[in-house]
C-alpha atoms as a PDB file:
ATOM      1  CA  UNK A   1       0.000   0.000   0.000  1.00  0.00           C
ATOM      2  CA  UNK A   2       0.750   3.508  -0.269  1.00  0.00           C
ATOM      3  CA  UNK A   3       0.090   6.530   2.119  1.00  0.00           C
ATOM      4  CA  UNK A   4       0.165  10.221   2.562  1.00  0.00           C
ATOM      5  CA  UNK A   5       1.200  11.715   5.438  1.00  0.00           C
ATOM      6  CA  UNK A   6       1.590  15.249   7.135  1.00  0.00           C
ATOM      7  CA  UNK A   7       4.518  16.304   8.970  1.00  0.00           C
ATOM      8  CA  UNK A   8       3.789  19.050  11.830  1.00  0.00           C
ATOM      9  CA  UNK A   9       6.872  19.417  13.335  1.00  0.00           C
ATOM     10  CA  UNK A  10      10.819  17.796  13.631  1.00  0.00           C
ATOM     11  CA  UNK A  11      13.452  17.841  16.588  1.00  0.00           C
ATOM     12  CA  UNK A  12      12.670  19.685  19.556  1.00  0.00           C
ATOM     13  CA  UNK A  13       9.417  20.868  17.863  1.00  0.00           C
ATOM     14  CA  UNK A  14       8.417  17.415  18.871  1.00  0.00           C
ATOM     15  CA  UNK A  15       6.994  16.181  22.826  1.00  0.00           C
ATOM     16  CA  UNK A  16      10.089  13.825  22.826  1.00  0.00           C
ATOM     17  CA  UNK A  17      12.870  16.241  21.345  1.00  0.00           C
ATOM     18  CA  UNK A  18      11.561  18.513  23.987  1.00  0.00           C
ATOM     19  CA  UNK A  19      11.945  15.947  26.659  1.00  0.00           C
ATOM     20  CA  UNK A  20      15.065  15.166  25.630  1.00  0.00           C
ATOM     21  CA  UNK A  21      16.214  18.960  25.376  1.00  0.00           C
ATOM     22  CA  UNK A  22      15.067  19.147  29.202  1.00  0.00           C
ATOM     23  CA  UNK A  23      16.818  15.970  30.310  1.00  0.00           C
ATOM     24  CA  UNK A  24      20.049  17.587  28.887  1.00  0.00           C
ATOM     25  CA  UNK A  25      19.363  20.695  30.438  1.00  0.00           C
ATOM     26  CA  UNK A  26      19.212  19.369  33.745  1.00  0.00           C
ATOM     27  CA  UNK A  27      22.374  16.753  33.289  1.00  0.00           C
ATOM     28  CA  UNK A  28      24.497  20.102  31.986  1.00  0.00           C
ATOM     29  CA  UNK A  29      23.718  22.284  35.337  1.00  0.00           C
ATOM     30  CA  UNK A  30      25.333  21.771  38.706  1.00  0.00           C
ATOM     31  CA  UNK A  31      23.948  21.852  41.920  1.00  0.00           C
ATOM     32  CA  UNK A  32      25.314  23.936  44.351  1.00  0.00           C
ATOM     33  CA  UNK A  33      26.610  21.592  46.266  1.00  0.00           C
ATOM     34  CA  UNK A  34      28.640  20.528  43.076  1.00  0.00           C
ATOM     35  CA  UNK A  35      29.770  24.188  42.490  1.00  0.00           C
ATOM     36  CA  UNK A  36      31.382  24.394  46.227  1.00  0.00           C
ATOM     37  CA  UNK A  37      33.196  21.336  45.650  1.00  0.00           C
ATOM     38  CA  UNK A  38      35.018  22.578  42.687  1.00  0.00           C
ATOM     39  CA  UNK A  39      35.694  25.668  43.897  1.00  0.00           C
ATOM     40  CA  UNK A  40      36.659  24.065  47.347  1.00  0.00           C
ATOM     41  CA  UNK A  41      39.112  21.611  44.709  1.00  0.00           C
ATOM     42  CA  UNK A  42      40.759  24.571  43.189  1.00  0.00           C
ATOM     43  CA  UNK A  43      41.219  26.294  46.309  1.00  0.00           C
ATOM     44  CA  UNK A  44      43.073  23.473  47.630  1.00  0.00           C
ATOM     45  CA  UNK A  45      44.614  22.571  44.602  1.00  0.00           C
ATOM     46  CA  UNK A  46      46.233  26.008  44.143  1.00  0.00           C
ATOM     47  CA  UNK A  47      47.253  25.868  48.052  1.00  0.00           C
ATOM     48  CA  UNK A  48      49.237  22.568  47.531  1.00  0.00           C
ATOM     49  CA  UNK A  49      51.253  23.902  44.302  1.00  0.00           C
ATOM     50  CA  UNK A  50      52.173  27.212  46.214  1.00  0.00           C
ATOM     51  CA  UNK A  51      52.928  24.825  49.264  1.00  0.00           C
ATOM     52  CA  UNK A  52      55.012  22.818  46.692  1.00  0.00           C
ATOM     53  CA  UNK A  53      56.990  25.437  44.908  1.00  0.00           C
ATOM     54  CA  UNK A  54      57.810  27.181  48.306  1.00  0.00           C
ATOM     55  CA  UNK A  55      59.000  23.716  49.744  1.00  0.00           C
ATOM     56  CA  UNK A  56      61.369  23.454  46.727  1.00  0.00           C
ATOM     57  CA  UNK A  57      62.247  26.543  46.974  1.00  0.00           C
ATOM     58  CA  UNK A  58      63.137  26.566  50.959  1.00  0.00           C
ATOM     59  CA  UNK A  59      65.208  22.904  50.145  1.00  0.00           C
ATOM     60  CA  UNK A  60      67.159  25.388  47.607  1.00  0.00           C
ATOM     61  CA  UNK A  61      67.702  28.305  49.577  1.00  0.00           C
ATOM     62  CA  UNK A  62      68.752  26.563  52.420  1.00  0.00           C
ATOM     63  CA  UNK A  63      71.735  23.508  50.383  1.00  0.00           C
ATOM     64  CA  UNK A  64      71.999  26.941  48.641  1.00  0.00           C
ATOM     65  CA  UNK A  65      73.901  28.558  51.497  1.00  0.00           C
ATOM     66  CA  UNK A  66      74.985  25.460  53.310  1.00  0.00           C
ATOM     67  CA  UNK A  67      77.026  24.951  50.011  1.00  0.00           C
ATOM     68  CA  UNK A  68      78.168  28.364  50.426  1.00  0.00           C
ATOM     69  CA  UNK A  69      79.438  28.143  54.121  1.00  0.00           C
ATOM     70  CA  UNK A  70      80.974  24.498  53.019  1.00  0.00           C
ATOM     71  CA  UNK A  71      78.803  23.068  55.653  1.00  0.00           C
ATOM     72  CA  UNK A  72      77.243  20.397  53.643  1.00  0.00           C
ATOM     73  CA  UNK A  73      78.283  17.309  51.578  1.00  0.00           C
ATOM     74  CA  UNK A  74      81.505  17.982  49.696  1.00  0.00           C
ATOM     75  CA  UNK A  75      83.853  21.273  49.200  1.00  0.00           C
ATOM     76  CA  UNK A  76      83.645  20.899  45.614  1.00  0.00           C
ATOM     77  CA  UNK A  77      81.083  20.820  43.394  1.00  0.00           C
ATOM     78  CA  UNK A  78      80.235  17.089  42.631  1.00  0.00           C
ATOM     79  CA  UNK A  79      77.698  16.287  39.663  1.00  0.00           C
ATOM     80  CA  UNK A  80      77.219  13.146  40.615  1.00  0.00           C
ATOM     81  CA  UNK A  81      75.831  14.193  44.118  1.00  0.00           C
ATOM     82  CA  UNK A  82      74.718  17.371  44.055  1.00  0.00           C
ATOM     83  CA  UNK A  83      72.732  17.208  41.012  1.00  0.00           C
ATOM     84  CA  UNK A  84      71.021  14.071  42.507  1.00  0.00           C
ATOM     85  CA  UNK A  85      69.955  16.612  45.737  1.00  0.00           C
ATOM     86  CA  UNK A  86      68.399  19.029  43.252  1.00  0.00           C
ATOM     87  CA  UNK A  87      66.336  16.292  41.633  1.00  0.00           C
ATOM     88  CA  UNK A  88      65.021  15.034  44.998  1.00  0.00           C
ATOM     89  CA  UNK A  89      64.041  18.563  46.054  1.00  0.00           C
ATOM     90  CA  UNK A  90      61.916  18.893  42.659  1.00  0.00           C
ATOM     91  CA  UNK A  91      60.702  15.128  43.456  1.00  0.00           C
ATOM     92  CA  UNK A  92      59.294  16.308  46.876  1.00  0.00           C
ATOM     93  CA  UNK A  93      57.889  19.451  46.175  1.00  0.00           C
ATOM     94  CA  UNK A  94      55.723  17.136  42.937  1.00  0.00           C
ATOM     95  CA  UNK A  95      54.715  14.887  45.734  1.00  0.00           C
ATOM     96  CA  UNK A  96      53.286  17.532  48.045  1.00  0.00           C
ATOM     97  CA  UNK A  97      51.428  19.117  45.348  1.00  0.00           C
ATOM     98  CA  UNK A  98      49.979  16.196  44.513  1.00  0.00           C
ATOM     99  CA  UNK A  99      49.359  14.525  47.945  1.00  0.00           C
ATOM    100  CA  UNK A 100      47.476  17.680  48.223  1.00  0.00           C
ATOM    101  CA  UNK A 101      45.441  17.636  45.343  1.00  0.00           C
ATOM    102  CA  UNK A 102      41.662  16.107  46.282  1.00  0.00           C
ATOM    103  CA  UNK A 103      40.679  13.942  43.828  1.00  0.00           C
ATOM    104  CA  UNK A 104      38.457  11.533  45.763  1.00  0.00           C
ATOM    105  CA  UNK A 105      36.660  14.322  47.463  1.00  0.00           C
ATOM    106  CA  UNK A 106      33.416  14.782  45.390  1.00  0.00           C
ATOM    107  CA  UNK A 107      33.140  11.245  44.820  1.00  0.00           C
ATOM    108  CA  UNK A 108      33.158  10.413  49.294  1.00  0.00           C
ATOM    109  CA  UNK A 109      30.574  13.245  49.038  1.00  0.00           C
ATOM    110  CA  UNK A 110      28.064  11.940  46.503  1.00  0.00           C
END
């Protein structure tokens, strides 16, 4: 058989394009809740990078001038050693930064 038929309206003209324009509305929008969790995230996440670059700086600072009083390690300048020291500072301030940074937080919430 054959028919005829009359088309009205298409996509979210329609009941169900509408529906499905609301149902992505809502899944797109945050509660509040959700919106003081990420800004609670940043916060700390910008708190443990500054906490991180300061550590690495201190560590610096401070073989910085017990190198210069010949305090520390070796009277000369050793690669072998003292290059290892730098890498361990930069190792410890990634590790703070990222010890600090809450990734399982809004997940223990919901």
């Amino acid at each position: 058989g054959e028919g005829l038929m009359v088309v009205l309206a298409v996509g979210t003209s329609t009941y169900q394009g509408m529906m499905v324009e609301k149902m992505n509305e809502d899944e797109d929008s945050k509660s509040v809740l959700q919106n003081k969790l990420d800004d609670m995230t940043t916060l700390i996440t910008r708190a443990g990078a500054i906490a991180g670059v300061l550590t690495v700086l201190v560590l610096l600072a401070r073989f910085g001038m017990a190198f210069w009083d010949r305090s520390c390690c070796k009277e000369r300048w050793d690669n072998s050693i003292h290059h290892l020291e730098w890498l361990r500072f930069m190792v410890t301030g990634v590790t703070i930064f990222v010890v600090a940074v809450p990734e399982g937080l809004p997940l223990a919430v919901t």
